[in-house]
N, C-alpha and C. Protein backbone atom coordinates (compact mmCIF):
# COMPACT_ATOMS: atom_id res chain seq x y z
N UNK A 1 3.82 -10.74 19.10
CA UNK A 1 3.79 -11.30 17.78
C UNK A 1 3.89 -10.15 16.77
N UNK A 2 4.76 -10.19 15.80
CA UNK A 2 5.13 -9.14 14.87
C UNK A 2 4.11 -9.53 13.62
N UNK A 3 3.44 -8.79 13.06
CA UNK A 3 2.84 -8.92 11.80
C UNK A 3 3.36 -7.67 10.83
N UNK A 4 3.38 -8.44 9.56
CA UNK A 4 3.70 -7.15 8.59
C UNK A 4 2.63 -7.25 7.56
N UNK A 5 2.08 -6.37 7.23
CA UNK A 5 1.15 -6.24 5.88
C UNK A 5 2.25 -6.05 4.41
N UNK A 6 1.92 -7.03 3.65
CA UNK A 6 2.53 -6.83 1.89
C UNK A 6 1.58 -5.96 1.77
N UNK A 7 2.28 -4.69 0.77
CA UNK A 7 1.91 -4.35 -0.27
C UNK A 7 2.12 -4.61 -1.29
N UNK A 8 0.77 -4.20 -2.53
CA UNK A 8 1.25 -4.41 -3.90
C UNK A 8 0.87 -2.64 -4.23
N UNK A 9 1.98 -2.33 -4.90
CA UNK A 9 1.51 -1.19 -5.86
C UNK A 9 0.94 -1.04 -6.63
N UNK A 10 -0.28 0.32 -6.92
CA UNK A 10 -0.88 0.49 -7.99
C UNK A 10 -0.53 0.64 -9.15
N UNK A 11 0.80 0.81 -9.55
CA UNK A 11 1.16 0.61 -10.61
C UNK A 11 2.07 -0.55 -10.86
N UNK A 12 1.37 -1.53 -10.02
CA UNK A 12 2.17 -3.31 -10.56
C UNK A 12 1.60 -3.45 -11.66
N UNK A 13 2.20 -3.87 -12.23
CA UNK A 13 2.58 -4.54 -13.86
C UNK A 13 0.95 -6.26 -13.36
N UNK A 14 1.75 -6.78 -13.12
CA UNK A 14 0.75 -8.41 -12.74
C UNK A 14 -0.37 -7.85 -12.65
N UNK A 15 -0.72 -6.79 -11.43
CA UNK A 15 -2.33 -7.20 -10.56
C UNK A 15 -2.87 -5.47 -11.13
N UNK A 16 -2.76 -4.56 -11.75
CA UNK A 16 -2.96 -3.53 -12.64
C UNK A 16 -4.38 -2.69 -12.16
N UNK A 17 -5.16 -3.07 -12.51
CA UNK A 17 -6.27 -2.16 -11.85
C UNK A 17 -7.17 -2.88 -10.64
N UNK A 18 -6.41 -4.53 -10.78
CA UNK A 18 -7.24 -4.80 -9.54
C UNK A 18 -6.44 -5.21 -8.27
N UNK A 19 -5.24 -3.96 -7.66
CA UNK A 19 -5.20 -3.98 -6.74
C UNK A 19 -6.42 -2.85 -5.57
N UNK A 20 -7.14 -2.30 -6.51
CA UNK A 20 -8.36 -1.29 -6.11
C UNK A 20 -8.51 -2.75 -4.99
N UNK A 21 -9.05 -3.44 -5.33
CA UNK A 21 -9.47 -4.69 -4.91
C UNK A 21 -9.39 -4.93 -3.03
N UNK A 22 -8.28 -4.39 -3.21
CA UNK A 22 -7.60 -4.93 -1.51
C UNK A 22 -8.11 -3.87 -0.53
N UNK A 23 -8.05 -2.35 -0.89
CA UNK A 23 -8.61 -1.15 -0.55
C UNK A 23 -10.42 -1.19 -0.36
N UNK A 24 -11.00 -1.91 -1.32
CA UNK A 24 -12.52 -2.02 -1.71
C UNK A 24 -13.26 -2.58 -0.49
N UNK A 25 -12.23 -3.66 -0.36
CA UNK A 25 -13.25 -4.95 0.03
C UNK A 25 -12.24 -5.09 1.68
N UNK A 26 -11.48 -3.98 1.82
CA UNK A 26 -10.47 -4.06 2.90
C UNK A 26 -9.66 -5.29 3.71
N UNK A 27 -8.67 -5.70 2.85
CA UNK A 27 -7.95 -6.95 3.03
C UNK A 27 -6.51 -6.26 2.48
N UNK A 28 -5.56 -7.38 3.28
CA UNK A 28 -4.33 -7.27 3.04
C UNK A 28 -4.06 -8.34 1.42
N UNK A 29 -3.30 -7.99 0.66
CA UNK A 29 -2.51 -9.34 -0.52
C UNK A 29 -2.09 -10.67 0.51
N UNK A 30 -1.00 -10.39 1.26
CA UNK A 30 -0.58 -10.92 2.15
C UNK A 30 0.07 -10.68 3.16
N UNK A 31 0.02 -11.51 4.10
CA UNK A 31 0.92 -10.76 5.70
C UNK A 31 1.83 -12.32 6.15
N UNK A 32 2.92 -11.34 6.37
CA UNK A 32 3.87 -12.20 6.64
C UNK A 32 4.14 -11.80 8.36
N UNK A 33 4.36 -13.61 8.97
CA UNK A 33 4.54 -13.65 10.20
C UNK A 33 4.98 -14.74 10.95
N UNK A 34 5.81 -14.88 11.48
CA UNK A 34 6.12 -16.58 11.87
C UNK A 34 6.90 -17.34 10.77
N UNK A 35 7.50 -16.63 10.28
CA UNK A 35 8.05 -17.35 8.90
C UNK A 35 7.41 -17.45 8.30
N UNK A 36 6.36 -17.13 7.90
CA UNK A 36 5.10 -18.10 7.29
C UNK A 36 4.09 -16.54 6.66
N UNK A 37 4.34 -16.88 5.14
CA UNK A 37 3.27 -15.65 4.07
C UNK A 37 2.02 -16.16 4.41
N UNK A 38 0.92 -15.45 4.08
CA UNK A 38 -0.54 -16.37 4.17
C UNK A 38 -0.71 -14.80 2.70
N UNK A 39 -1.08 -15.69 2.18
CA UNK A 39 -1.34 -14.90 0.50
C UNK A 39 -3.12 -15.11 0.45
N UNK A 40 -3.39 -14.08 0.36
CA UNK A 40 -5.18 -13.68 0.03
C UNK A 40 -5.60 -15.02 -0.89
N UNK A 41 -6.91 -14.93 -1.07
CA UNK A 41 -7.26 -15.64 -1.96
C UNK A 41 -7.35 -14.80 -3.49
N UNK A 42 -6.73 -15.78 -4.57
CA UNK A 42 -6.37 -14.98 -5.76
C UNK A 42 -6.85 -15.26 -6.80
N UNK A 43 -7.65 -14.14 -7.67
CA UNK A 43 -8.36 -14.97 -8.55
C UNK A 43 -7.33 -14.32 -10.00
N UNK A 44 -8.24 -14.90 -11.06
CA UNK A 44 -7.65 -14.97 -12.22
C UNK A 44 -7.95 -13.83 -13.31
N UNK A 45 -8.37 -12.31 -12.70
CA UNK A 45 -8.60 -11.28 -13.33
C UNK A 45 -7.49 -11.02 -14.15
N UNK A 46 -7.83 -10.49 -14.84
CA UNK A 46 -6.43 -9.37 -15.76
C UNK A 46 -6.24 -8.46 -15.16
N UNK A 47 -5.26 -7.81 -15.62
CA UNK A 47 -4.97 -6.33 -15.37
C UNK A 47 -5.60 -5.01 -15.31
N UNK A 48 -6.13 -5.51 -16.40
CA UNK A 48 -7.11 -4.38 -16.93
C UNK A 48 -8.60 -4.86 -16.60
N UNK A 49 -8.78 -5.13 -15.32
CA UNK A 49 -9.79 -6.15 -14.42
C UNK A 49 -10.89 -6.80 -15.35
N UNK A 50 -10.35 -7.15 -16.41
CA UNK A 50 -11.18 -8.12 -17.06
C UNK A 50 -11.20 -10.06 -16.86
N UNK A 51 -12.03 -10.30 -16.88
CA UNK A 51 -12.34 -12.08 -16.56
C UNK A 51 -11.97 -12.95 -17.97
N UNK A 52 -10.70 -13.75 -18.18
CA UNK A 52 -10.86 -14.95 -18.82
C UNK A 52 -12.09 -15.41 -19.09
N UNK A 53 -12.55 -15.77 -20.08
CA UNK A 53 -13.61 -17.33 -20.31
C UNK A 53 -12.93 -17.85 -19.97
N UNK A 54 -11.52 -18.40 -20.21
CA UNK A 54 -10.77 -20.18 -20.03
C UNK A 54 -10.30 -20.42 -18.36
N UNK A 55 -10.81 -21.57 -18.28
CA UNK A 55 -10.40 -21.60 -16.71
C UNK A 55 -8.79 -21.81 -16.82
N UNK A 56 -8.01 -22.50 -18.15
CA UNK A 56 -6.38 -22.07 -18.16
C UNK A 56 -5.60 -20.65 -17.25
N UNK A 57 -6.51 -19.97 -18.71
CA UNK A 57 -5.82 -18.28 -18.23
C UNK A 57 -6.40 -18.06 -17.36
N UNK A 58 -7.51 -18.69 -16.06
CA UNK A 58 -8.03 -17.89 -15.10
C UNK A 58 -6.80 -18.62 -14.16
N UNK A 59 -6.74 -20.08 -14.26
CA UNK A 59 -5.32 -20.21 -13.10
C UNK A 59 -4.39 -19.22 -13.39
N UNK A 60 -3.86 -19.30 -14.51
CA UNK A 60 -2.44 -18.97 -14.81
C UNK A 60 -2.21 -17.54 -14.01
N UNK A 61 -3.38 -16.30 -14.63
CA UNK A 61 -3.50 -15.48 -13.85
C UNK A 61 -3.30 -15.34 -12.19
N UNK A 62 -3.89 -16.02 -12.06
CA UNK A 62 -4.20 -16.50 -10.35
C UNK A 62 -2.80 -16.89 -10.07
N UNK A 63 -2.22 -18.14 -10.58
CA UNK A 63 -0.72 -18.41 -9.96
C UNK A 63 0.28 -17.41 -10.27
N UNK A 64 0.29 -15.99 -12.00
CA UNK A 64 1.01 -15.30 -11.21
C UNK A 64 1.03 -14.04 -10.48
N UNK A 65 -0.45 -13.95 -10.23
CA UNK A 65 -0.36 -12.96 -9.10
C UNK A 65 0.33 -13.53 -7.47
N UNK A 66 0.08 -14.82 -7.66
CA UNK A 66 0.71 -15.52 -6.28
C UNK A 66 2.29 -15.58 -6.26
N UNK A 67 2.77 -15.64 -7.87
CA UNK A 67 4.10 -15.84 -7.75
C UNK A 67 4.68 -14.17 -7.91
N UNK A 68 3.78 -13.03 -7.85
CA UNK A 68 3.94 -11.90 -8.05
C UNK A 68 4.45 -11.42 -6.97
N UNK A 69 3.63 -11.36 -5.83
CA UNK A 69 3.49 -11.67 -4.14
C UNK A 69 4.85 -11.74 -3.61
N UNK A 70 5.10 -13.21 -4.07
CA UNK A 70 6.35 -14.01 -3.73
C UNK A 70 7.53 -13.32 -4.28
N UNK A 71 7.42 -12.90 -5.46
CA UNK A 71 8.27 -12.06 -5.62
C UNK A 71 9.07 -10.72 -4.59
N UNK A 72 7.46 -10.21 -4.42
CA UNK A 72 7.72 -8.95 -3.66
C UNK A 72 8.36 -9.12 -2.21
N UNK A 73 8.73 -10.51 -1.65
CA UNK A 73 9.01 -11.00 -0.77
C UNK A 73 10.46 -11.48 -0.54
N UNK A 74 11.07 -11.71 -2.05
CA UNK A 74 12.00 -11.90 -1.76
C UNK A 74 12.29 -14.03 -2.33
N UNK A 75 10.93 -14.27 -2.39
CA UNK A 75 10.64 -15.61 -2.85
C UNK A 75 10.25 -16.35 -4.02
N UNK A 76 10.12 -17.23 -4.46
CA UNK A 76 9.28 -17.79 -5.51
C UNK A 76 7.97 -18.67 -5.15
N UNK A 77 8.33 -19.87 -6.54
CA UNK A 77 6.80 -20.22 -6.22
C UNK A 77 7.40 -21.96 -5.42
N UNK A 78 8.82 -22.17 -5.18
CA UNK A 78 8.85 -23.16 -4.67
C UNK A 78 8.96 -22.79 -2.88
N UNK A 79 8.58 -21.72 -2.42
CA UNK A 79 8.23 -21.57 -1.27
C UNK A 79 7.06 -21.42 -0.67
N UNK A 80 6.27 -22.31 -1.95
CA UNK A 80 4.54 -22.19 -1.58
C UNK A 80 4.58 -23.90 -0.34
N UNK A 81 3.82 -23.77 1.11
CA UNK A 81 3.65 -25.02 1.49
C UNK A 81 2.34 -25.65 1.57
N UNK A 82 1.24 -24.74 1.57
CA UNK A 82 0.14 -24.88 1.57
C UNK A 82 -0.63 -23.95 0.37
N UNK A 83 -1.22 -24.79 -0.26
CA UNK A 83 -2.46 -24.31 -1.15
C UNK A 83 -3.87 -24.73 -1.01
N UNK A 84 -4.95 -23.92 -1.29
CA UNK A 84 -6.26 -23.94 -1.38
C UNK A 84 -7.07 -23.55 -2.72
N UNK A 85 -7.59 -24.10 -3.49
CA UNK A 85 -8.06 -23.49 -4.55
C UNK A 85 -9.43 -23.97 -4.44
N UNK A 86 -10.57 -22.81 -4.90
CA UNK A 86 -11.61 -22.51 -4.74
C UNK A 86 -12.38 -23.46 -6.26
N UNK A 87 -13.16 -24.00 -6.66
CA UNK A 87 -13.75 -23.81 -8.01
C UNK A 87 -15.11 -24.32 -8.54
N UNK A 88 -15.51 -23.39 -9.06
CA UNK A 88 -16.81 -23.02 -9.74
C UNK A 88 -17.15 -24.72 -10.98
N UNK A 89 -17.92 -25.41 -11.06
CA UNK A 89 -17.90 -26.13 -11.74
C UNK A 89 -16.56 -27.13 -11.96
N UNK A 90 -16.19 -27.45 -10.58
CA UNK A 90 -15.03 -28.22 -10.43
C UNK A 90 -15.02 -29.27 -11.48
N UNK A 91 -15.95 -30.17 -11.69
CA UNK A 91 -15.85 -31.89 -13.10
C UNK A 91 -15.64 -31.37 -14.44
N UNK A 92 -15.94 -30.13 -14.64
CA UNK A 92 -16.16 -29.76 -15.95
C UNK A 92 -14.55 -28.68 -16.13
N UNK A 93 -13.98 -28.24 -15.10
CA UNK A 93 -12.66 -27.76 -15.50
C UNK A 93 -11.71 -28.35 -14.42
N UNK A 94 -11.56 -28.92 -14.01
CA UNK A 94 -10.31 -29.57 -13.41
C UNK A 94 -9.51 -30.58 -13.86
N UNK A 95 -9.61 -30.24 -15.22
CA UNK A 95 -8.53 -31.31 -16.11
C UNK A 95 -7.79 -29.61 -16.88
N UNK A 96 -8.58 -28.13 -17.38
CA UNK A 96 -7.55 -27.35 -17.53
C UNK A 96 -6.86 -26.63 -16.30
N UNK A 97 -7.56 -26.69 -15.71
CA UNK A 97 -6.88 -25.95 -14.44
C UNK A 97 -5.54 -27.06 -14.13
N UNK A 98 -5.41 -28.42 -14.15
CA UNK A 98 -4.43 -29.02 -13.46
C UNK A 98 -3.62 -29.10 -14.91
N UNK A 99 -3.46 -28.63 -15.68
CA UNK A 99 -2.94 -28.43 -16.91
C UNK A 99 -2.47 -27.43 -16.88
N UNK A 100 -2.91 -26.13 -16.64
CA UNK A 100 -2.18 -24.64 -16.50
C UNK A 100 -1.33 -24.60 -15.34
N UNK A 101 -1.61 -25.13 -13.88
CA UNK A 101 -1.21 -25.34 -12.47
C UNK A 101 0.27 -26.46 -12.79
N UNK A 102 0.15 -27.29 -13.81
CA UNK A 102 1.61 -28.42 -14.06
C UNK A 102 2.17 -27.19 -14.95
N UNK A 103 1.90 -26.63 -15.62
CA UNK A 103 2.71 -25.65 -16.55
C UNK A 103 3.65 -24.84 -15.66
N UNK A 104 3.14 -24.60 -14.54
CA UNK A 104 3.77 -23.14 -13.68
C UNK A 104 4.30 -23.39 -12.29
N UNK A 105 3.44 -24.68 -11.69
CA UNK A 105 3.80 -25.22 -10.21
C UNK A 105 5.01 -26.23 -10.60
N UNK A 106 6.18 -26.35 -10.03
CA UNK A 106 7.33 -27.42 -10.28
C UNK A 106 7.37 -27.98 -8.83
N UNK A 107 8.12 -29.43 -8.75
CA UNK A 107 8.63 -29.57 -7.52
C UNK A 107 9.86 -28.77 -6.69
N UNK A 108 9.91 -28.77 -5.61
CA UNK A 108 8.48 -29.51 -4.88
C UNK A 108 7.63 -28.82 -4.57
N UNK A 109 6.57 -29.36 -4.27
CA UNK A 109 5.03 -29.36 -4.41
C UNK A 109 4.50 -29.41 -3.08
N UNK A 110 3.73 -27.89 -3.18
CA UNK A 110 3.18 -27.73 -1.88
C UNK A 110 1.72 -28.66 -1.64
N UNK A 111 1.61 -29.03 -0.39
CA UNK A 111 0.17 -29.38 -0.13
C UNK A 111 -0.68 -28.65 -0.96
N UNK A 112 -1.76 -29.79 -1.21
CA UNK A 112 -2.94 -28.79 -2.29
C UNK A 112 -4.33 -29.39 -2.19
N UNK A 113 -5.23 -28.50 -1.56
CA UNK A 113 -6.26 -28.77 -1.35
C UNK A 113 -7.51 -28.15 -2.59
N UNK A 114 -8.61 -28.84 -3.00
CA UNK A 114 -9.09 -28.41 -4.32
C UNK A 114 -10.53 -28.85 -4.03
N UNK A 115 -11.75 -27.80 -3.75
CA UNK A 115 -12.79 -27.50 -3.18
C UNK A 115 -13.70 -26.92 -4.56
N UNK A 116 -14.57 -27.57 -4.65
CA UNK A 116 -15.46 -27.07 -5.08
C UNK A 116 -16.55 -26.46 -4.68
N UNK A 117 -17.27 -25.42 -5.40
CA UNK A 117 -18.03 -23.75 -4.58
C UNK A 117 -19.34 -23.56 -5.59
N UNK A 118 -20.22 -23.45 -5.01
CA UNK A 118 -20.99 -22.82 -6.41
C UNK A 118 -21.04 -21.47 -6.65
N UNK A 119 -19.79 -20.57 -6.34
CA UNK A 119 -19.94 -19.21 -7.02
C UNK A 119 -18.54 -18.55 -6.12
N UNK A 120 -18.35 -18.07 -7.37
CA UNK A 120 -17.32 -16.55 -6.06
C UNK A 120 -17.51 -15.24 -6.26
N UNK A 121 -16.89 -14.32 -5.97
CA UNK A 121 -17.06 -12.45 -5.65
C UNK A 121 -17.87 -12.50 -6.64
N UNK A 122 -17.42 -12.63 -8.44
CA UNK A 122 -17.53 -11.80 -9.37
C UNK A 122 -18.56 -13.21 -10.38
N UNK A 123 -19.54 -12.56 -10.88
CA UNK A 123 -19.79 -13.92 -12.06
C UNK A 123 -18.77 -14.06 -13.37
N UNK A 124 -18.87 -15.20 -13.91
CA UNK A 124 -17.31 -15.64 -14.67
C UNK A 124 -15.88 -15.60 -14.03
N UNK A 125 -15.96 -15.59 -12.71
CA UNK A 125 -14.15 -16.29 -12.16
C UNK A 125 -15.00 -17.89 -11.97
N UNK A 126 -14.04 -18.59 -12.36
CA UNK A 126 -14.17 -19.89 -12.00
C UNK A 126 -13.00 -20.30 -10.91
N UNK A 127 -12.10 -20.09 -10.58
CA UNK A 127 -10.84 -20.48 -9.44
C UNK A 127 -10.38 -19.59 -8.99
N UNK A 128 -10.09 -19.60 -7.18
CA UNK A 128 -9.24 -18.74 -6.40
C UNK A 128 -8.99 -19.09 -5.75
N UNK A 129 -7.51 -18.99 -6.09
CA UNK A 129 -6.44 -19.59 -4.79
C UNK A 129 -5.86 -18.64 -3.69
N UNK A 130 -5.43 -19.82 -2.85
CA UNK A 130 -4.90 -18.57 -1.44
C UNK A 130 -3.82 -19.72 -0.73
N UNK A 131 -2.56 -19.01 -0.38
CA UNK A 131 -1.47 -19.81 -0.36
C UNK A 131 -0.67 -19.34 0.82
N UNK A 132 -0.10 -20.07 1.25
CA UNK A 132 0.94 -20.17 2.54
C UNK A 132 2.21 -20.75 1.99
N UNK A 133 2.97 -19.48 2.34
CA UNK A 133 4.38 -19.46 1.61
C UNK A 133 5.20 -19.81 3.25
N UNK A 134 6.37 -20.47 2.95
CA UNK A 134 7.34 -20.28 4.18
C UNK A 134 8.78 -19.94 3.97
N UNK A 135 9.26 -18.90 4.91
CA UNK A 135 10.54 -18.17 4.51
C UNK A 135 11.65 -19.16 5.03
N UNK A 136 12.88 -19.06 4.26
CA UNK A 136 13.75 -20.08 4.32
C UNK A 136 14.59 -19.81 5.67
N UNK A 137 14.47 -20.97 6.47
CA UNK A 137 15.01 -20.93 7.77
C UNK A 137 16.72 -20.64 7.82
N UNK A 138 16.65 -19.25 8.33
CA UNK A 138 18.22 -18.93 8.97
C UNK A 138 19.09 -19.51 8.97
N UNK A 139 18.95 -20.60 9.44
CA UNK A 139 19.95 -21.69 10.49
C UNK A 139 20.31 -22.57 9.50
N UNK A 140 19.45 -22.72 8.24
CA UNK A 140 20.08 -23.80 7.73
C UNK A 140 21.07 -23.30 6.46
């Protein structure tokens, strides 16, 4: 079985001072294998590793470090097939989060699973997603 580790560079533009992140806490962004990306779980930091208040800009963040990824791959964001999103006070923001997520996700539309948590890594992230991309089959 072949595995490849993605990198992101420290001087990416999207993920800026918190690719420290992957080195810290020792994890890959994503590894591609089987056709099939499996993208970290992604939260909605800035660049300049600061936290949104708005759970908007904490997706938006979050989807484009995922569509950042995808980039580096060669893909977009309509090669997402599986999603997972994490969230902190799910009743009280899951009307902006599915508001920022229709802004940026188009069809078609990967599976999407949406879990609520009472906390993640950092205090103030409210959502983190983690996604399974699939590479476009050869043959067809």
């Amino acid at each position: 079985m072949t595995i490849h580790t993605i990198e992101v560079s420290e001087d990416n533009a999207v993920f800026g001072q918190t690719t420290s992140a992957f080195a810290n806490f020792g994890y890959s962004p994503a590894v591609r294998t089987h056709g099939l990306l499996f993208i970290a779980g992604t939260i909605g930091r800035r660049a300049d590793g600061t936290i949104p208040d708005t759970i908007e800009e904490q997706t938006e963040l979050a989807i484009r470090k995922i569509e950042e990824i995808l980039r580096l791959e060669g893909l977009d964001l309509s090669a997402l097939v599986d999603v997972t999103s994490y969230h902190v006070d799910i009743r009280q923001h899951l009307s902006g989060f599915s508001e920022a997520k229709q802004r940026l996700v188009k069809a078609p539309f990967p599976t999407w699973s949406i879990i609520g948590v009472s906390g993640l890594a950092s205090p103030g992230l409210l959502v983190e997603i983690r996604a399974t991309a699939a590479y476009p089959d050869v043959a067809s």
